[in-house]
Protein backbone atom coordinates (compact mmCIF):
# COMPACT_ATOMS: atom_id res chain seq x y z
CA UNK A 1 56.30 -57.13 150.39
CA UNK A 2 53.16 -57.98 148.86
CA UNK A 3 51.74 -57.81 145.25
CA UNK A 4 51.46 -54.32 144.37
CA UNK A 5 47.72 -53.24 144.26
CA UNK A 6 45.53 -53.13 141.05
CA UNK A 7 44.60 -49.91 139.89
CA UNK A 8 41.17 -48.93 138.25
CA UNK A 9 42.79 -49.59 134.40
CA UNK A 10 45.04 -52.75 135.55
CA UNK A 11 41.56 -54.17 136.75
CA UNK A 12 39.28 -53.20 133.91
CA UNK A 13 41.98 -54.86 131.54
CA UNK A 14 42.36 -57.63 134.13
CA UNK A 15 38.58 -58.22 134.35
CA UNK A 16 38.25 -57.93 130.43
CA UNK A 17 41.18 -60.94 130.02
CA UNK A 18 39.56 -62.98 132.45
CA UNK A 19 35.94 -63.02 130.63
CA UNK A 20 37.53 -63.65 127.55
CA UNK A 21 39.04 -66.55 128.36
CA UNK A 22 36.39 -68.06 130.61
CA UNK A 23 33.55 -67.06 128.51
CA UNK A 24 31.56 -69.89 126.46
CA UNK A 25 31.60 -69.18 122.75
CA UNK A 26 28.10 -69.52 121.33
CA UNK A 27 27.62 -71.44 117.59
CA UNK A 28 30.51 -73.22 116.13
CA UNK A 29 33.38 -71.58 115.60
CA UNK A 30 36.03 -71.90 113.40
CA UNK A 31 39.94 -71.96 115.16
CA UNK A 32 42.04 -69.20 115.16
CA UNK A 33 45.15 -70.96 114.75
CA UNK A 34 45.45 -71.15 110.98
CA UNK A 35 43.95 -68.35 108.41
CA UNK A 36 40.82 -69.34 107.21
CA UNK A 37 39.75 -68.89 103.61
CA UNK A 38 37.55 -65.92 104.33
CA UNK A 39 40.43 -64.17 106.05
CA UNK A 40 42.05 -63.95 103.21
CA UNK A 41 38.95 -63.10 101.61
CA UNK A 42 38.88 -59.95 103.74
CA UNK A 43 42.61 -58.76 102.99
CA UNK A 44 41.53 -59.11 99.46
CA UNK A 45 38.51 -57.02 100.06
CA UNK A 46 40.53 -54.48 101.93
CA UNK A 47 43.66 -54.39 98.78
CA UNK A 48 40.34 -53.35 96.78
CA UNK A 49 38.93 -51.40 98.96
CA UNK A 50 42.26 -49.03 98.91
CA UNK A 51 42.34 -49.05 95.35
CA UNK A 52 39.15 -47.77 94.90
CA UNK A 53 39.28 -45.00 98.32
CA UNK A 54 39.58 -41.68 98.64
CA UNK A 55 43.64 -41.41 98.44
CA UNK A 56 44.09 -43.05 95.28
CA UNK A 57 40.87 -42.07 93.26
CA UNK A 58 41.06 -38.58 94.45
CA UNK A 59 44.09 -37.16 95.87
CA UNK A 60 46.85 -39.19 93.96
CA UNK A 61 44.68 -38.29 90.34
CA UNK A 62 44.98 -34.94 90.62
CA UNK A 63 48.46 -34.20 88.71
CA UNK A 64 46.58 -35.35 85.54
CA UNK A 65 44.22 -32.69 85.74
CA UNK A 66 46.71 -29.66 86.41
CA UNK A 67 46.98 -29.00 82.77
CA UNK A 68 43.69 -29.67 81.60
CA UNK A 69 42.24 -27.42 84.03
CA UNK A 70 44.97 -24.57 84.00
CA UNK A 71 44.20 -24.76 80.00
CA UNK A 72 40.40 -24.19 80.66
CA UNK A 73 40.12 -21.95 83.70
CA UNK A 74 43.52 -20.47 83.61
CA UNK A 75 44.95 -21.14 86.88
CA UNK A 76 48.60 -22.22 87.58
CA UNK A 77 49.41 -25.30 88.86
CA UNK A 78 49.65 -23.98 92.18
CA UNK A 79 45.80 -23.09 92.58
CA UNK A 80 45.31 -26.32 91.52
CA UNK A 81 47.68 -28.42 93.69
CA UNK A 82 46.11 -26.56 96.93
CA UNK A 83 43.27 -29.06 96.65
CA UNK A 84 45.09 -31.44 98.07
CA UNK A 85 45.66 -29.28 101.17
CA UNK A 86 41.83 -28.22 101.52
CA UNK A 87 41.56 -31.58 100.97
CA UNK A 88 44.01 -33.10 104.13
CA UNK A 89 43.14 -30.02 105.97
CA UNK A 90 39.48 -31.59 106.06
CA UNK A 91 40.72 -35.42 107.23
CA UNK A 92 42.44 -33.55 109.94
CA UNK A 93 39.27 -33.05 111.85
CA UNK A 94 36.85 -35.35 109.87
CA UNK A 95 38.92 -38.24 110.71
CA UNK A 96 38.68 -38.69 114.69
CA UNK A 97 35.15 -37.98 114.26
CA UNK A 98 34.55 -41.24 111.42
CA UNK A 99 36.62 -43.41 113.59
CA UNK A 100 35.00 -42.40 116.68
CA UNK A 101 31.71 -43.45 114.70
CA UNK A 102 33.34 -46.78 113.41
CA UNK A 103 33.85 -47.69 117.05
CA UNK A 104 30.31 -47.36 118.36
CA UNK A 105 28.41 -49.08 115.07
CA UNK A 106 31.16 -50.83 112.82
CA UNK A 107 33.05 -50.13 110.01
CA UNK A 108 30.33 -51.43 107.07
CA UNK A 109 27.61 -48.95 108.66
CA UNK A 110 29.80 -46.25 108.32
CA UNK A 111 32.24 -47.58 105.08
CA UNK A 112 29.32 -48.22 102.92
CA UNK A 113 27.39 -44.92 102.63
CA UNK A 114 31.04 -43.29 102.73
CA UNK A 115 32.05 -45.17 99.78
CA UNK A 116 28.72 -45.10 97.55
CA UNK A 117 28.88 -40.79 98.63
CA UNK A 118 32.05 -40.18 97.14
CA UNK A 119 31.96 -42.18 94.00
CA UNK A 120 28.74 -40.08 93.53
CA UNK A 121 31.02 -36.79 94.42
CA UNK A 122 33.27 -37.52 91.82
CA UNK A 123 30.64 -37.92 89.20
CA UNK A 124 28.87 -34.38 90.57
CA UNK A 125 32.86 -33.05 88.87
CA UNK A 126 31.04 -33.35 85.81
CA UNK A 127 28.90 -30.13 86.55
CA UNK A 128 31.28 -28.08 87.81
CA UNK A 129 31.05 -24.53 87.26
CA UNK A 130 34.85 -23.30 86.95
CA UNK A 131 35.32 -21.17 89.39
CA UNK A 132 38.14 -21.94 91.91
CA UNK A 133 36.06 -21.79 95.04
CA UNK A 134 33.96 -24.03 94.35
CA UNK A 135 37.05 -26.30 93.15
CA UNK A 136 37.96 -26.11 96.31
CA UNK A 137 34.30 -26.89 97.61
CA UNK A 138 34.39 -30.08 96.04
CA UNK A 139 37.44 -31.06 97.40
CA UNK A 140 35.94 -30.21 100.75
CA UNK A 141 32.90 -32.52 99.95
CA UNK A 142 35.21 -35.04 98.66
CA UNK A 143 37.11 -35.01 101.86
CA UNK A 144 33.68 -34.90 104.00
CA UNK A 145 32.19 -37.80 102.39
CA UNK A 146 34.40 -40.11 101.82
CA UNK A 147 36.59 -40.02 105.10
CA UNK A 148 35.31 -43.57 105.96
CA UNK A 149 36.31 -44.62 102.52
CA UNK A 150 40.67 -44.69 103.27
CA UNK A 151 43.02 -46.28 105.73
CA UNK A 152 40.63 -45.87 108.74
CA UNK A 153 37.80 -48.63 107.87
CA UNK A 154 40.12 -50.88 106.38
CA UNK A 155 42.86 -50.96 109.15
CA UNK A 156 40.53 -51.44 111.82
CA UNK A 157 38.74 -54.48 110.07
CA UNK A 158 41.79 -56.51 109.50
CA UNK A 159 43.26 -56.02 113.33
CA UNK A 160 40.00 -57.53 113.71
CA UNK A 161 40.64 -60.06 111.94
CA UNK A 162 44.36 -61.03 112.37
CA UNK A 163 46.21 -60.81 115.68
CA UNK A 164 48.78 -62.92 114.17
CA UNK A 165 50.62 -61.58 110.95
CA UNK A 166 48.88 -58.31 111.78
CA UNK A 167 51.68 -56.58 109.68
CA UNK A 168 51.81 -58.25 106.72
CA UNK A 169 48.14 -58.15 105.79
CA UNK A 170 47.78 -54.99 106.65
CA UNK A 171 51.29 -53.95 104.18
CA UNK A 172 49.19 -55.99 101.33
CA UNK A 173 46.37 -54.21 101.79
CA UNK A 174 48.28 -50.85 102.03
CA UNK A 175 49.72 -51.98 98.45
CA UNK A 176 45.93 -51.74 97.17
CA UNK A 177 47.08 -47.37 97.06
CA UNK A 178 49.51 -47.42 94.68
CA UNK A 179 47.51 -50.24 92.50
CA UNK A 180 44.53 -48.43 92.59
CA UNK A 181 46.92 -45.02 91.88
CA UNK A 182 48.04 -46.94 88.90
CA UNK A 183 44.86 -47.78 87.54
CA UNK A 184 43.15 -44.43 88.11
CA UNK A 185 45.77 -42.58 86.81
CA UNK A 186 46.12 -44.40 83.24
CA UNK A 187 42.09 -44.46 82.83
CA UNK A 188 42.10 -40.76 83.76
CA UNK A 189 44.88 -39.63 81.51
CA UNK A 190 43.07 -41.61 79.14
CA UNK A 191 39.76 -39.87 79.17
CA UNK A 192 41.29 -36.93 79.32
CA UNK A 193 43.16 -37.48 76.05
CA UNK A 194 39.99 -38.69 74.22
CA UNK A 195 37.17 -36.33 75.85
CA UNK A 196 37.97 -33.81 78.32
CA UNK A 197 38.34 -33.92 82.60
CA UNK A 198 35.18 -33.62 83.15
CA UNK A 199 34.34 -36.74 81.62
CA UNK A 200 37.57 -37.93 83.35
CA UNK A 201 36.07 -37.39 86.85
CA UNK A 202 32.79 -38.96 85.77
CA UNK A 203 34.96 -42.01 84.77
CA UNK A 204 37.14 -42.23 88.06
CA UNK A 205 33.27 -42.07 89.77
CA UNK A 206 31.60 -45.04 88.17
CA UNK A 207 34.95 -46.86 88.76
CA UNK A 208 34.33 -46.75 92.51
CA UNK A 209 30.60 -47.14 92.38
CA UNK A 210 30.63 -49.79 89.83
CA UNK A 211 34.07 -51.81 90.28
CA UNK A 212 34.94 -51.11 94.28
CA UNK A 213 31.73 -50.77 96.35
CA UNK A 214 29.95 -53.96 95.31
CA UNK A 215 32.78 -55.95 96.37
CA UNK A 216 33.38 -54.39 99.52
CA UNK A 217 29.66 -54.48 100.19
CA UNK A 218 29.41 -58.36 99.27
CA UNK A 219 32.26 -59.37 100.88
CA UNK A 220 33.50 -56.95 104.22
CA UNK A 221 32.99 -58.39 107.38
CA UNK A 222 33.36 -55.86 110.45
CA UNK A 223 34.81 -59.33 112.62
CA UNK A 224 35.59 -62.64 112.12
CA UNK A 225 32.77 -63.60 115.03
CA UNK A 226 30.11 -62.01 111.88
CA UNK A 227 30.73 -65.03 110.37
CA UNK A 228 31.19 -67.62 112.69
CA UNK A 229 35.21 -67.29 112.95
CA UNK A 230 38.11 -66.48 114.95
CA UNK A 231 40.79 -64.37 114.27
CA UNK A 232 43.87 -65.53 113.10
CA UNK A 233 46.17 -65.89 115.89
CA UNK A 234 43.56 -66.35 119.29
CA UNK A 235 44.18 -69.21 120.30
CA UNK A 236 48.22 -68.43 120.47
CA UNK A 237 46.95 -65.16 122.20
CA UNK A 238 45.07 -66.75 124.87
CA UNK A 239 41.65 -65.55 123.36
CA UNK A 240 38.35 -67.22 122.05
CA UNK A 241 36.23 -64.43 121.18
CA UNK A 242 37.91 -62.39 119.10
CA UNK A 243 38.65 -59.54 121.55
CA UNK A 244 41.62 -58.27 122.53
CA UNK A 245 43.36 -59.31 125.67
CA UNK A 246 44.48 -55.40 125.79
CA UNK A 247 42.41 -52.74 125.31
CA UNK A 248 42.26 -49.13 126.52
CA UNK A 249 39.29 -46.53 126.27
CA UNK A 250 40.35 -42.81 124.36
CA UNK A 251 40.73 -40.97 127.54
CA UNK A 252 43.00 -43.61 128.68
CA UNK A 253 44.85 -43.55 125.57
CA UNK A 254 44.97 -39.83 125.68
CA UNK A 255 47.10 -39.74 129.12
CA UNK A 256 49.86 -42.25 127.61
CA UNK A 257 53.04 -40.71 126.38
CA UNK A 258 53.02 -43.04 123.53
CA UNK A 259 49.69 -41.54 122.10
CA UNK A 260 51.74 -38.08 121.61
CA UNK A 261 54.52 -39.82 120.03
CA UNK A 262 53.01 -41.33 117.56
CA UNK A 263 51.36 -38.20 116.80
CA UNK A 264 54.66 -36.70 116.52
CA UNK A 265 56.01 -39.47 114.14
CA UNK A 266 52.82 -39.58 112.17
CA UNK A 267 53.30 -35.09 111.78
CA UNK A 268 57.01 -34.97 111.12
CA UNK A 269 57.09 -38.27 108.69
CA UNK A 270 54.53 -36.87 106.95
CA UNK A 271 55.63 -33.44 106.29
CA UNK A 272 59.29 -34.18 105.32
CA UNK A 273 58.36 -37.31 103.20
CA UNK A 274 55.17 -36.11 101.15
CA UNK A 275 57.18 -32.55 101.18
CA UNK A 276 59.91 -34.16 99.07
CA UNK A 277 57.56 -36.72 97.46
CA UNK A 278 55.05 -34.04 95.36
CA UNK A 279 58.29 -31.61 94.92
CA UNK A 280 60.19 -34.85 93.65
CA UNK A 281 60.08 -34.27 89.91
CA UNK A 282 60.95 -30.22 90.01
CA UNK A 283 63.91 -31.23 92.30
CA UNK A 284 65.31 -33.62 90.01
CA UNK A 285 64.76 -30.63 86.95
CA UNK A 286 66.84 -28.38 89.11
CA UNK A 287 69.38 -30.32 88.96
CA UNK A 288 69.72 -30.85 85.67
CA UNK A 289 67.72 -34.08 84.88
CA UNK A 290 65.40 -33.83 82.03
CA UNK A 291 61.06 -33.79 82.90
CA UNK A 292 61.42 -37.24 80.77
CA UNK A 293 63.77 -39.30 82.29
CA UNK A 294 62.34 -37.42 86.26
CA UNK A 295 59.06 -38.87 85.46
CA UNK A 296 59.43 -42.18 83.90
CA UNK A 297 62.74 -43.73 85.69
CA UNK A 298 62.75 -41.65 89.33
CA UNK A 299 59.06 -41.89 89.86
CA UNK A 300 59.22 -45.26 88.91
CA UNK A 301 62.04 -46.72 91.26
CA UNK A 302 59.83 -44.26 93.64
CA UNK A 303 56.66 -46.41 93.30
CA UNK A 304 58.58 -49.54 93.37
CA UNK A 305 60.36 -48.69 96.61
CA UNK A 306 56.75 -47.78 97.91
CA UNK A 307 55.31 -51.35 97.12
CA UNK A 308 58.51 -53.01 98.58
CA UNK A 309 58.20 -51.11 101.56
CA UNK A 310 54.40 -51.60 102.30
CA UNK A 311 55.13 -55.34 102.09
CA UNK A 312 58.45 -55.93 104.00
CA UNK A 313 57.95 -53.49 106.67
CA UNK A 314 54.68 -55.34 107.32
CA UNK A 315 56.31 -59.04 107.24
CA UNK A 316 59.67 -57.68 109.41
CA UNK A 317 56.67 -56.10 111.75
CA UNK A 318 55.60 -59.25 112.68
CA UNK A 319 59.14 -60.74 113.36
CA UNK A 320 60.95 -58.09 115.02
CA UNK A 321 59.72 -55.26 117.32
CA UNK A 322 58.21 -53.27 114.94
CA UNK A 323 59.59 -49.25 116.59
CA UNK A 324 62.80 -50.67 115.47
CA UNK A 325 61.90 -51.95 111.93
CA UNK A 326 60.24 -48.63 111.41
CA UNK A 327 63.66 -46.61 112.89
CA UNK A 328 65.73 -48.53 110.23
CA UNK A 329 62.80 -48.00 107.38
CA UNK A 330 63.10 -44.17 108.21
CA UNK A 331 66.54 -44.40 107.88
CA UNK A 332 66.90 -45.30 104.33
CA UNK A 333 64.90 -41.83 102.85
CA UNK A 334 67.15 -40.02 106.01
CA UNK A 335 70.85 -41.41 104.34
CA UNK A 336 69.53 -40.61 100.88
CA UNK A 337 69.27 -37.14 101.79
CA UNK A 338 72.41 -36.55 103.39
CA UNK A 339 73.83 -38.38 100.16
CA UNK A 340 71.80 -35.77 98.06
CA UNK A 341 72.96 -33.10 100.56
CA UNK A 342 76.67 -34.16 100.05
CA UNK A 343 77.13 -33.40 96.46
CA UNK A 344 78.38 -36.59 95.40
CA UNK A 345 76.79 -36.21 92.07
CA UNK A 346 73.84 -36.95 90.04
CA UNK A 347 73.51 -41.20 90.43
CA UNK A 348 72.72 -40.09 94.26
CA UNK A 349 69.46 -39.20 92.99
CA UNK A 350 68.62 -42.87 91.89
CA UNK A 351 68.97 -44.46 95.68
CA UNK A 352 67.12 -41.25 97.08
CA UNK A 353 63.91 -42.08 94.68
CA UNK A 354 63.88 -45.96 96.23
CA UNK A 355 65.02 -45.50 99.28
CA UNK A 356 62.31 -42.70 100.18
CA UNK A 357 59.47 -44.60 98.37
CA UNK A 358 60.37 -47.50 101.02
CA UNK A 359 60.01 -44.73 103.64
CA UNK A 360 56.24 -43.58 102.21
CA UNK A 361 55.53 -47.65 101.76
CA UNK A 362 56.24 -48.24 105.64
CA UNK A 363 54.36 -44.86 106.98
CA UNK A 364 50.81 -46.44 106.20
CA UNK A 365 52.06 -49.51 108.22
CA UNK A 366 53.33 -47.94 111.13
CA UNK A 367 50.43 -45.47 111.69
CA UNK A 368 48.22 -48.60 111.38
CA UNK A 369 50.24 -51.61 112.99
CA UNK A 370 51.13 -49.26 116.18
CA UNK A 371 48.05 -47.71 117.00
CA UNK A 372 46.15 -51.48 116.88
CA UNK A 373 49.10 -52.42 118.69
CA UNK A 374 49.10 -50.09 121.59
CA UNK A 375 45.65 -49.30 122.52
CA UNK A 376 43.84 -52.28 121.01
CA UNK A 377 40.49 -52.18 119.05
CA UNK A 378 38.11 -50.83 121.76
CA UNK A 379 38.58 -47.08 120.60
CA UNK A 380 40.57 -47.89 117.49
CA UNK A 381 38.40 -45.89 114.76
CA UNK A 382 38.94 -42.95 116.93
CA UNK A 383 42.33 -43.41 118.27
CA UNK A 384 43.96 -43.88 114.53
CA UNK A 385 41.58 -41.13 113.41
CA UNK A 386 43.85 -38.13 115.40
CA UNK A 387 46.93 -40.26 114.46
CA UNK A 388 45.87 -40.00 110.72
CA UNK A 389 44.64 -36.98 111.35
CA UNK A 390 48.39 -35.33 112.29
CA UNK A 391 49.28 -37.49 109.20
CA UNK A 392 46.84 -35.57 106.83
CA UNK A 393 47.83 -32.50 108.54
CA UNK A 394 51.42 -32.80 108.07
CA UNK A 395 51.04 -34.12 104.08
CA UNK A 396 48.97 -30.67 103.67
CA UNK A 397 51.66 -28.42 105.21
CA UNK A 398 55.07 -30.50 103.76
CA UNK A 399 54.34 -29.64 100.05
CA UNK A 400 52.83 -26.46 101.17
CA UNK A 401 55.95 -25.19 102.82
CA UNK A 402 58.62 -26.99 99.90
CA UNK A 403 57.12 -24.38 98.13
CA UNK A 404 57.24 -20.93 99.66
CA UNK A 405 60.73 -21.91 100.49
CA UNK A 406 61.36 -22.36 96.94
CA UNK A 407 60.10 -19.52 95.51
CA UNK A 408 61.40 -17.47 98.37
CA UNK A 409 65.28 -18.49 98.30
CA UNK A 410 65.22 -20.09 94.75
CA UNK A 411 66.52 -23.64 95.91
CA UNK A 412 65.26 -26.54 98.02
CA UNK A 413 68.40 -26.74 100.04
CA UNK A 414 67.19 -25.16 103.46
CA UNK A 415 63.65 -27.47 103.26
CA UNK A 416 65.61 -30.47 102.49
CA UNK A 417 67.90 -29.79 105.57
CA UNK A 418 64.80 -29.33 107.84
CA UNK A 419 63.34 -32.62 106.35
CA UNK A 420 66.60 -34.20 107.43
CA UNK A 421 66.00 -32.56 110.77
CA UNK A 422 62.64 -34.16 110.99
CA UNK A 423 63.42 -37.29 110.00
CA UNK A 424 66.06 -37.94 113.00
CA UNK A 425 63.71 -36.68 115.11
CA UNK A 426 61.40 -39.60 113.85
CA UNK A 427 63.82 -42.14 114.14
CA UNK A 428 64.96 -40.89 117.81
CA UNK A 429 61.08 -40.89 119.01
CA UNK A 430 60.83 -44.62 117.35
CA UNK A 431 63.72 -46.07 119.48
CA UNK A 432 62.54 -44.53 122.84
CA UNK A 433 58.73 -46.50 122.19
CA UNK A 434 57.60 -49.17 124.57
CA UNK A 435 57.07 -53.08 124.22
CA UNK A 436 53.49 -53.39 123.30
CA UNK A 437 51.10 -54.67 125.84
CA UNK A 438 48.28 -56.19 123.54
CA UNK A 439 49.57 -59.97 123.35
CA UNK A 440 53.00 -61.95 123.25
CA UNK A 441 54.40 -60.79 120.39
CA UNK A 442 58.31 -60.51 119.18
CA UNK A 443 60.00 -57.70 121.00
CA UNK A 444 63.27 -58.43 120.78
């Protein structure tokens, strides 16, 4: 029998490959076998860039002004926390749009204005009337406006950059979050105790417009080619221009069966981690832990778990095949549960609070790593825009629905056995994934 014949996407791929590696590189380039200075330079920029974006400035700030706000305007903590839905309920569809924009112009064309927008947004908090709709307006501008200013930009630049140790730059940039959460956090709390939120917000704004956005703009590069380099890893790859040997448009990427699974993983990961994550602290009060020792030692082996897990998820990615890194990485938060479930006692707790901040580390990492992974940079922006958009969608409706559960039957027992639910399904989906067809990579 003879070779089996090319179809129209085996021959666009095909024909890509082959001008790659035949094509003449103009200027002088440096090689992409060893991680240039400026690389590095870039993972910096992009740790920075994290800190100062729209999940840890504005979304991961907002439990310090529950009080303040509920003492001025009167609401409960409730009103306050729905924010953060409005908030994800906006990435949902703002998202594929930004990344579909990133694709056709670059990331610093679109990053820049986002960025410089929504440390302006947070300074407009200073005005704000007090009424809870337009609360929730701002939060809508917030998410509008800064969109380009999270995960999306800064993903897409380093797959750019590195084919090689893809994962672990991309877990040390994901690690910029919970710095910059950190750091926001202590100078908010801080304002707060010597003036008032408003001035908070205003402070949290000319953090991003005076600390984060001049060193992104100085120092982001959209590729390695901008400045005369290759990526880290082409020459290994088979590549000299910095463009992926695999790459697949959005309505190609749309008919794969691995498109909907990660949408799956990114929804149900989402909604059973960040479901137990914001009801973490009322969970541990219910059963019988003080609001003390809940804050200060659970969310802090929470955190640490998150930090470790951003960072080793991202170096096993890159020596194992990643689906089954991730499968054991959502299996940690998963046997926590059923620990919690089993009612083996209080020190359960302790394991639960690391082991499911190692599960919230790796999420950024798989989301990112997979979708570079599977469909290549061609329609990237886009493609990781509906993936983060099921993210956003399920981090709105997980806290949301930890809730009304609560208050309905008095106990988080029934949510926590539907996260449990969720999170096998996640692990299940993760073992049934395919090799990755971008370059030779570990897959075994």
């Amino acid at each position: 029998m003879g070779p089996a014949p090319l179809t129209g996407e085996t021959m666009s791929v095909t024909t890509e490959v082959a001008a790659i590696r035949d094509g003449v590189t103009q200027g002088t380039r440096t090689t992409g076998g060893r991680v240039s200075f400026r690389a590095w330079v870039t993972v910096a920029v992009a740790f920075v860039g994290m800190a100062f974006g729209q999940t840890a400035i504005a979304f991961l700030t907002l439990g310090v002004f529950m009080k303040p706000l509920g003492q001025e305007f009167g609401w409960n903590r409730g009103q306050v926390a729905m924010a953060l839905s409005v908030g994800a309920f906006v990435l949902l569809f703002s998202t594929p749009l930004v990344g579909r924009l990133i694709d056709r112009i670059g990331v610093r064309r679109v990053l820049l204005p986002s960025m410089f927008g929504f440390g302006l947004s947070l300074c407009v908090m200073y005005f704000f009337s007090g009424t809870l709709v337009h609360f929730y307006g701002m939060f809508v501008l917030i998410g509008v406006v800064g969109t380009a200013a999270n995960n999306v930009s800064y993903i897409r630049v380093l797959s750019a950059w590195f084919i090689k140790c893809r994962g672990l730059v991309i877990g040390v940039a994901s690690a910029g979050v919970a710095a910059g959460q950190a750091i926001s956090v202590a100078l908010a709390q801080s304002l707060v105790t010597q003036y008032d939120w408003r001035v908070a917000y205003l402070g949290l704004g000319l953090l991003v417009l005076v600390a984060g956005f001049p060193i992104v703009a100085l120092f982001l590069r959209n590729e390695p080619g901008d400045v005369g380099q290759e990526p880290f890893g082409a020459e290994e790859a088979g590549l000299r221009s910095g463009t992926p040997a695999f790459s697949v448009s959005r309505a190609q990427a749309l008919r794969m069966p691995v498109f909907w699974s990660l949408i799956f993983i990114a929804f149900c990961m989402s909604m059973s981690l960040h479901g137990v994550q914001i009801h973490f602290v009322p969970l541990l009060m219910d059963s019988g832990i003080s609001a003390g020792k809940a804050t200060a030692v659970f969310i802090g082996l929470l955190s640490a778990g998150s930090i470790i897990g951003r960072i080793a998820t991202g170096v096993l990615f890159d020596r194992f095949f990643a689906p089954r890194v991730a499968m054991v990485a959502f299996m940690l938060p998963l046997a926590s549960l059923m620990l919690v479930s089993s009612g083996v006692g209080l020190w359960a707790f302790y394991p639960m609070a690391f082991f499911f901040g190692i599960g919230l580390g790796a999420e950024s990492d798989v989301l990112g790593y997979f979708t570079s992974r599977y469909f290549g940079l061609k329609s990237m922006g886009e493609l990781y825009g509906y993936i983060f958009g099921a993210f956003m969608a399920g981090s709105a409706a997980g806290p949301a629905i930890y809730g009304l559960v609560q208050a309905r039957t008095g106990s988080y027992d029934s949510i926590l056995i539907a996260s449990t639910v969720m999170l096998v399904m996640v692990c299940v989906v993760c073992a049934t994934l395919p090799r990755f067809k971008d370059v030779p990579s570990v897959q075994t």
